[in-house]
C-alpha atoms as a PDB file:
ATOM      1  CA  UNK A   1    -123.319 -21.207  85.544  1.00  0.00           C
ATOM      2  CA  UNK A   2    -123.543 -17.682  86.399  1.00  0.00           C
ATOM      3  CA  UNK A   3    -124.350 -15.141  83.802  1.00  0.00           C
ATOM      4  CA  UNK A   4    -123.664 -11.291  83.921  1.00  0.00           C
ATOM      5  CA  UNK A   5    -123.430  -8.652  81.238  1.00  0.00           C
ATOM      6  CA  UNK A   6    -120.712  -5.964  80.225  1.00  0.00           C
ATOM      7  CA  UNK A   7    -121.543  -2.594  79.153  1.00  0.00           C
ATOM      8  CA  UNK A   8    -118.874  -0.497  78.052  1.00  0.00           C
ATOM      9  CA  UNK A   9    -116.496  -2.915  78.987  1.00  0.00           C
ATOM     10  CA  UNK A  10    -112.729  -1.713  78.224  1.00  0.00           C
ATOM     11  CA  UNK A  11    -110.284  -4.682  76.925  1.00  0.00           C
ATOM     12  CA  UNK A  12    -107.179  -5.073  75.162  1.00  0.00           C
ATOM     13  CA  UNK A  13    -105.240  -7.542  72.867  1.00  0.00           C
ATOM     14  CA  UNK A  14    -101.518  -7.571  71.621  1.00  0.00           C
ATOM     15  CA  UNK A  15    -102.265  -8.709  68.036  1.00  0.00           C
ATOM     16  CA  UNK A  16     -99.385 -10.411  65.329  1.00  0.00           C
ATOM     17  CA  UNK A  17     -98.726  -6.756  63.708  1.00  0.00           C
ATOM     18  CA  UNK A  18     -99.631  -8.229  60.087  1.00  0.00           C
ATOM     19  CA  UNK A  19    -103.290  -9.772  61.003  1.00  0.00           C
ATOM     20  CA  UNK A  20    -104.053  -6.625  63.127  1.00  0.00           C
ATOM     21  CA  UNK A  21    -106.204  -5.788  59.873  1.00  0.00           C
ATOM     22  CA  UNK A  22    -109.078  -7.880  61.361  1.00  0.00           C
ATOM     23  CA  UNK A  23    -109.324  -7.384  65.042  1.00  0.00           C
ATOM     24  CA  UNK A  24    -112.405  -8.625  65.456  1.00  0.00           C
ATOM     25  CA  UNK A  25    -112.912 -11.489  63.232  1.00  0.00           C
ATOM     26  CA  UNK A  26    -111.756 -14.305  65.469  1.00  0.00           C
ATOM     27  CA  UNK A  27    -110.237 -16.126  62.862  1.00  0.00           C
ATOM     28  CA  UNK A  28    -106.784 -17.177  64.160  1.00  0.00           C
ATOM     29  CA  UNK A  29    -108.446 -18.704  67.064  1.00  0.00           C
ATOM     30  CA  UNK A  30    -110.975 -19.837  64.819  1.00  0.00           C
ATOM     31  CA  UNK A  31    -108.094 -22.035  62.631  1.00  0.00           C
ATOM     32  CA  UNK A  32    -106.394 -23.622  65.639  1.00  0.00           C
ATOM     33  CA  UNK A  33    -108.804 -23.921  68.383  1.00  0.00           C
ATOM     34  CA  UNK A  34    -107.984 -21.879  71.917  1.00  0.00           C
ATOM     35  CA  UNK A  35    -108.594 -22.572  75.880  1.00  0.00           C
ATOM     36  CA  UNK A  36    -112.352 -22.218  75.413  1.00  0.00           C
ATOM     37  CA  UNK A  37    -113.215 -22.944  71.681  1.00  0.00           C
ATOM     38  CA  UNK A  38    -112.201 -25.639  69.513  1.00  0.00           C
ATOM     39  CA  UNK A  39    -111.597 -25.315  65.819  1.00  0.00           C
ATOM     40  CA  UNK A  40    -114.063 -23.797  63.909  1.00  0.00           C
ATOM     41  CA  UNK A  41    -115.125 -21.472  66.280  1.00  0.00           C
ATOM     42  CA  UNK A  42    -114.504 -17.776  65.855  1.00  0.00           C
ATOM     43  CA  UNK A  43    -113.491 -16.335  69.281  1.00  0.00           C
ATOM     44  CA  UNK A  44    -111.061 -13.149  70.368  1.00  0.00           C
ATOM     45  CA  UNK A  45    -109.255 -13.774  73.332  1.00  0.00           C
ATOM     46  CA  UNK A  46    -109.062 -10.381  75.438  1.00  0.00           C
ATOM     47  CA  UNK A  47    -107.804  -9.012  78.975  1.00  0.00           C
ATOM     48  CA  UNK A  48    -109.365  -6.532  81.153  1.00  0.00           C
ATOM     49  CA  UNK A  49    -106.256  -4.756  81.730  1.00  0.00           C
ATOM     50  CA  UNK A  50    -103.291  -3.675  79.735  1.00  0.00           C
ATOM     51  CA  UNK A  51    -101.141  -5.299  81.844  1.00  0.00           C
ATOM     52  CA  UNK A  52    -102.757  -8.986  81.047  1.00  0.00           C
ATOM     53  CA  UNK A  53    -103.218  -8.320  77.779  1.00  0.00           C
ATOM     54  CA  UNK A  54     -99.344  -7.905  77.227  1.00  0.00           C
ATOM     55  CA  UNK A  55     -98.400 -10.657  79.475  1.00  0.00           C
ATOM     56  CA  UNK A  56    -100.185 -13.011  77.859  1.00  0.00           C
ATOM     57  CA  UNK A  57     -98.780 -12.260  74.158  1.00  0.00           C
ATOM     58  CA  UNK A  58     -95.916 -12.528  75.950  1.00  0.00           C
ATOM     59  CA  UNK A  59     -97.148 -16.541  77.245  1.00  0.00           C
ATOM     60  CA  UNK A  60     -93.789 -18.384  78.343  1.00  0.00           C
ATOM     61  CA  UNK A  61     -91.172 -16.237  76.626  1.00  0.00           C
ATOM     62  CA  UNK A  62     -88.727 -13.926  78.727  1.00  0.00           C
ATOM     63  CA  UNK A  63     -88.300 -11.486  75.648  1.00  0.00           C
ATOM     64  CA  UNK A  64     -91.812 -10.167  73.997  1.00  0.00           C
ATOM     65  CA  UNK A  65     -92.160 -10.513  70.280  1.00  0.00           C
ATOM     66  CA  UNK A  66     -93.365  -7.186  68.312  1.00  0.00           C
ATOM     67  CA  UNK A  67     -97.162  -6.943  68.611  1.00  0.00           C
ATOM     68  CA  UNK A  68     -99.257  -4.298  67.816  1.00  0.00           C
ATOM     69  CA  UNK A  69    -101.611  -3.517  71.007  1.00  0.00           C
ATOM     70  CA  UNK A  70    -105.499  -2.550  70.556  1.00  0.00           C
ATOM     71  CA  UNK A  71    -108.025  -1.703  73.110  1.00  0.00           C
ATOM     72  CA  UNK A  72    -112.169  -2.716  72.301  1.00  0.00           C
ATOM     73  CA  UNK A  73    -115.173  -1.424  73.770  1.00  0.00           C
ATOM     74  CA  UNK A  74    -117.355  -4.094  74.502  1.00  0.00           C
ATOM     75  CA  UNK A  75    -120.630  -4.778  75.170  1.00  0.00           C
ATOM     76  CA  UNK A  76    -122.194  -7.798  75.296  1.00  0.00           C
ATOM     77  CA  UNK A  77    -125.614  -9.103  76.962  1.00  0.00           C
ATOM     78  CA  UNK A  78    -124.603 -12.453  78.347  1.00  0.00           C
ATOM     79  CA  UNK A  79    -121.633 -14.021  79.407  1.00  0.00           C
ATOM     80  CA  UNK A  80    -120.274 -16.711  81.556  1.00  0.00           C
ATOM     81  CA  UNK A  81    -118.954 -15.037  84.449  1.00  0.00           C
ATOM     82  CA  UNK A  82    -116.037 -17.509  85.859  1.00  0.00           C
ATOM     83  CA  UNK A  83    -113.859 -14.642  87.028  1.00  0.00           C
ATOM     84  CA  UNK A  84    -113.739 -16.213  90.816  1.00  0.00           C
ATOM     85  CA  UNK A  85    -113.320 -19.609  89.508  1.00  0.00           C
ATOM     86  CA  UNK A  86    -114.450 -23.162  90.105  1.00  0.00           C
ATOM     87  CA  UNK A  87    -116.365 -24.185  93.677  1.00  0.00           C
ATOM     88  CA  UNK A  88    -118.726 -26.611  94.067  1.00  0.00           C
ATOM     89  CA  UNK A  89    -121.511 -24.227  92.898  1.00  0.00           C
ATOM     90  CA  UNK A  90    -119.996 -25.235  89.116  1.00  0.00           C
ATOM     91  CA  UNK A  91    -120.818 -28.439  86.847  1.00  0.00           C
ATOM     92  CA  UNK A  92    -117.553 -30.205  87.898  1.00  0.00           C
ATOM     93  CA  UNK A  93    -116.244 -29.736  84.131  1.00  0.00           C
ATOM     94  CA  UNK A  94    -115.178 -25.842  85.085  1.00  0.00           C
ATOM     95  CA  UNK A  95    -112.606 -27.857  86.877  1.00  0.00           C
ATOM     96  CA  UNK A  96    -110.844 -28.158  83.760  1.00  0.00           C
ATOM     97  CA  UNK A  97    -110.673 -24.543  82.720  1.00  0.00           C
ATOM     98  CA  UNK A  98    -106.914 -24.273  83.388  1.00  0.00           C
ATOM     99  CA  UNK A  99    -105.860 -28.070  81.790  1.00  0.00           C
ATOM    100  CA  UNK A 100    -102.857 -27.855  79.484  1.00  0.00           C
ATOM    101  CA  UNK A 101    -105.447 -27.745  76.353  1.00  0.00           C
ATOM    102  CA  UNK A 102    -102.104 -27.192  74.023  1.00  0.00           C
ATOM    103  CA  UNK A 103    -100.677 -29.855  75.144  1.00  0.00           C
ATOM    104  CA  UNK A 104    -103.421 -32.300  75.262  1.00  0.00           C
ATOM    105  CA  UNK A 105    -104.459 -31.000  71.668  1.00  0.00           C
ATOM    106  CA  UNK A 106    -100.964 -30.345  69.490  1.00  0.00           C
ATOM    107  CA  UNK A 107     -99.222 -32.986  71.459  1.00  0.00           C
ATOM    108  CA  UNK A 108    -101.742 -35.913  72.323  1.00  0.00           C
ATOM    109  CA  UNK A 109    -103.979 -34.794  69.595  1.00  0.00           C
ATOM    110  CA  UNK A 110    -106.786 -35.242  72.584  1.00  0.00           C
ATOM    111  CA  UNK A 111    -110.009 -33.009  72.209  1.00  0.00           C
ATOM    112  CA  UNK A 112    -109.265 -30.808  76.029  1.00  0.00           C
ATOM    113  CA  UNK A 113    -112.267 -30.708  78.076  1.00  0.00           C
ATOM    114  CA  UNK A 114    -112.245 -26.859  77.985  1.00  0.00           C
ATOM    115  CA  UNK A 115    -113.693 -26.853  74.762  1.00  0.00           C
ATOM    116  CA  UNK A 116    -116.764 -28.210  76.248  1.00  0.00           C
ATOM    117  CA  UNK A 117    -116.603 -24.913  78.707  1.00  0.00           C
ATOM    118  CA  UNK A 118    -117.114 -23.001  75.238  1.00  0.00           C
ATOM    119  CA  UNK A 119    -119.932 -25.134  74.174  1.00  0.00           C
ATOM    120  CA  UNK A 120    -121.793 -25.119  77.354  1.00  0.00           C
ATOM    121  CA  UNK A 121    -121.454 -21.548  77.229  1.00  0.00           C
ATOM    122  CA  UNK A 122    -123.083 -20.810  73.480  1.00  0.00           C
ATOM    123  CA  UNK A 123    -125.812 -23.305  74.616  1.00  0.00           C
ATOM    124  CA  UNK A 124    -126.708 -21.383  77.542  1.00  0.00           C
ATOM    125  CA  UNK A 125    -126.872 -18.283  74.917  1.00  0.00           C
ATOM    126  CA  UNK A 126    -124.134 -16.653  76.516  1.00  0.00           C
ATOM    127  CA  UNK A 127    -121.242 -14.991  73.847  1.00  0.00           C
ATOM    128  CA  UNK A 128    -118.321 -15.274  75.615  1.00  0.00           C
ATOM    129  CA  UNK A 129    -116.651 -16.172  79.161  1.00  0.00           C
ATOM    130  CA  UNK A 130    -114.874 -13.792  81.937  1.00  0.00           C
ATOM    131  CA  UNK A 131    -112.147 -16.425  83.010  1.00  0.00           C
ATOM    132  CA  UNK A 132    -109.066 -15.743  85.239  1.00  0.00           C
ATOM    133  CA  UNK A 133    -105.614 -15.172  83.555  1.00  0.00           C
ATOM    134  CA  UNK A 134    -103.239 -18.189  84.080  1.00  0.00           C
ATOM    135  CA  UNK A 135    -100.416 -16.118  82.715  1.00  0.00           C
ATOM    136  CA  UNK A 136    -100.934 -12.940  84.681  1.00  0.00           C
ATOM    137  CA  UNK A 137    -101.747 -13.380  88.581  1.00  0.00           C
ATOM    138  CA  UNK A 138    -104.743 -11.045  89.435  1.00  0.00           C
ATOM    139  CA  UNK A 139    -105.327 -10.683  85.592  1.00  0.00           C
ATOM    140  CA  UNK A 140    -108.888 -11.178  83.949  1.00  0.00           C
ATOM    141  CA  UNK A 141    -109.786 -12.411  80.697  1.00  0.00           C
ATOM    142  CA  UNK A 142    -112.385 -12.704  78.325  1.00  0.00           C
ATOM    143  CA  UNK A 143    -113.458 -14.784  75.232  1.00  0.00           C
ATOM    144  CA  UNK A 144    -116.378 -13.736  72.476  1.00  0.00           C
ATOM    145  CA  UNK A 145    -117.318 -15.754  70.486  1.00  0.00           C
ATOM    146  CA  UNK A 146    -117.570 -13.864  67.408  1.00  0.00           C
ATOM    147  CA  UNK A 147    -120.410 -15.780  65.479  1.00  0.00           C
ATOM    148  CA  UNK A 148    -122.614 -15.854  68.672  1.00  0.00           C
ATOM    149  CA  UNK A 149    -122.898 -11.676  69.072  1.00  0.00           C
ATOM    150  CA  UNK A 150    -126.060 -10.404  67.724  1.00  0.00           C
ATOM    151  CA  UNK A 151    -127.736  -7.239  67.696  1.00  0.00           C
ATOM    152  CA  UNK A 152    -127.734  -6.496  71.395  1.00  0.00           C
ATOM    153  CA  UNK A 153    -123.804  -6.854  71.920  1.00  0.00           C
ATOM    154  CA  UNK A 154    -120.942  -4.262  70.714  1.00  0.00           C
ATOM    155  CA  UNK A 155    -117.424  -5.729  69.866  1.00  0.00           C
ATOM    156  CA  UNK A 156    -115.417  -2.488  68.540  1.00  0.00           C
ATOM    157  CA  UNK A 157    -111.616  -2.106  68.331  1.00  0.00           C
ATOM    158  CA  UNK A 158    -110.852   1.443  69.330  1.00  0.00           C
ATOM    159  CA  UNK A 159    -109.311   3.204  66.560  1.00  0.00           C
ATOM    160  CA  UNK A 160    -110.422   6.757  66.426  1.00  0.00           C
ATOM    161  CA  UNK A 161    -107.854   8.169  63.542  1.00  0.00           C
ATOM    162  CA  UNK A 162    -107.701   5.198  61.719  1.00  0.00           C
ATOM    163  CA  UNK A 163    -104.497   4.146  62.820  1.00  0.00           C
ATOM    164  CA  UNK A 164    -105.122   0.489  62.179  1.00  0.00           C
ATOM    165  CA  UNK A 165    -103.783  -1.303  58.906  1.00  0.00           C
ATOM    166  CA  UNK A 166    -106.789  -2.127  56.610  1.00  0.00           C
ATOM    167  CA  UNK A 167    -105.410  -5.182  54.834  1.00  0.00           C
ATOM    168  CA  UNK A 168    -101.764  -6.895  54.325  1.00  0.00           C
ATOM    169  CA  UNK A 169    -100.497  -3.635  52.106  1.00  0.00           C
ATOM    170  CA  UNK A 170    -100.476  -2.046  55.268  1.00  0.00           C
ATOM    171  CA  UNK A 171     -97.203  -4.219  55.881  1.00  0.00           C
ATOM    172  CA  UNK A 172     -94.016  -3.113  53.229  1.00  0.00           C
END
């Protein structure tokens, strides 16, 4: 596993306008599990570019849904860096980083083997994973794991004026 660290790391997320009042938490993923954490564990899913960030709200549909976008500043001290992608330097499990974990979850109700990526990573003490996008060619992505950032690592959304809603009264 190779490890790195961010510092002042820019990213960006296309949140459901109405839960844009915690864009942080990790919850959402948290409820119904993602590529690289199962359920139960807090993690935001974010791009490196804006680019990725919209194409994968986006996912399979030709027509975007509304989404409110938000760029973080993040710092964190250890993560997994898988941004070139498996060779035979990787536990042969990283194979499985890009396995249809929706389908294999919702559909076959079959834990996918890249929730074990997620669980490998926490072990090692890393708090998230730099992972290629598989919806945006050239893209670059990145998971924290909420829970596992401690007092070394920075996960802020960028909101200088205070532009984001604060909770659902924010929404008419």
């Amino acid at each position: 596993m190779i490890l790195t660290s961010l510092a002042d790391q820019p990213a960006y997320r296309v949140h459901v306008p109405r839960w844009a009042i915690a864009p942080t938490s990790g919850a959402g993923s948290a409820q119904h599990g993602g590529r690289l954490n199962r359920i139960g564990v807090s993690a935001l899913y974010l791009a490196l570019d804006e680019q990725t960030a919209l194409t994968e709200y986006r996912q399979l549909s030709t027509l975007m849904p509304p989404g409110l976008i938000v760029s973080y500043i993040v710092e964190l001290a250890s993560v997994v860096d898988f941004r070139q992608g498996y060779s035979a330097d990787w536990d042969s499990l990283w194979q499985e980083m890009s396995c249809d974990w929706r389908r294999q979850w919702f559909n076959e109700r079959v834990e996918p083997p890249s929730w074990l990526l997620g669980d490998l990573a926490m072990e090692a003490g890393a708090s998230g994973i730099l992972f290629p996008s598989m919806a945006h060619r050239g893209g670059v992505n990145l998971v924290v794991y909420t829970d596992a950032l401690d007092a070394q690592d920075r996960l802020e959304a960028y909101d200088p004026d205070g532009r984001l809603p604060v909770d659902q009264t924010s929404w008419p």
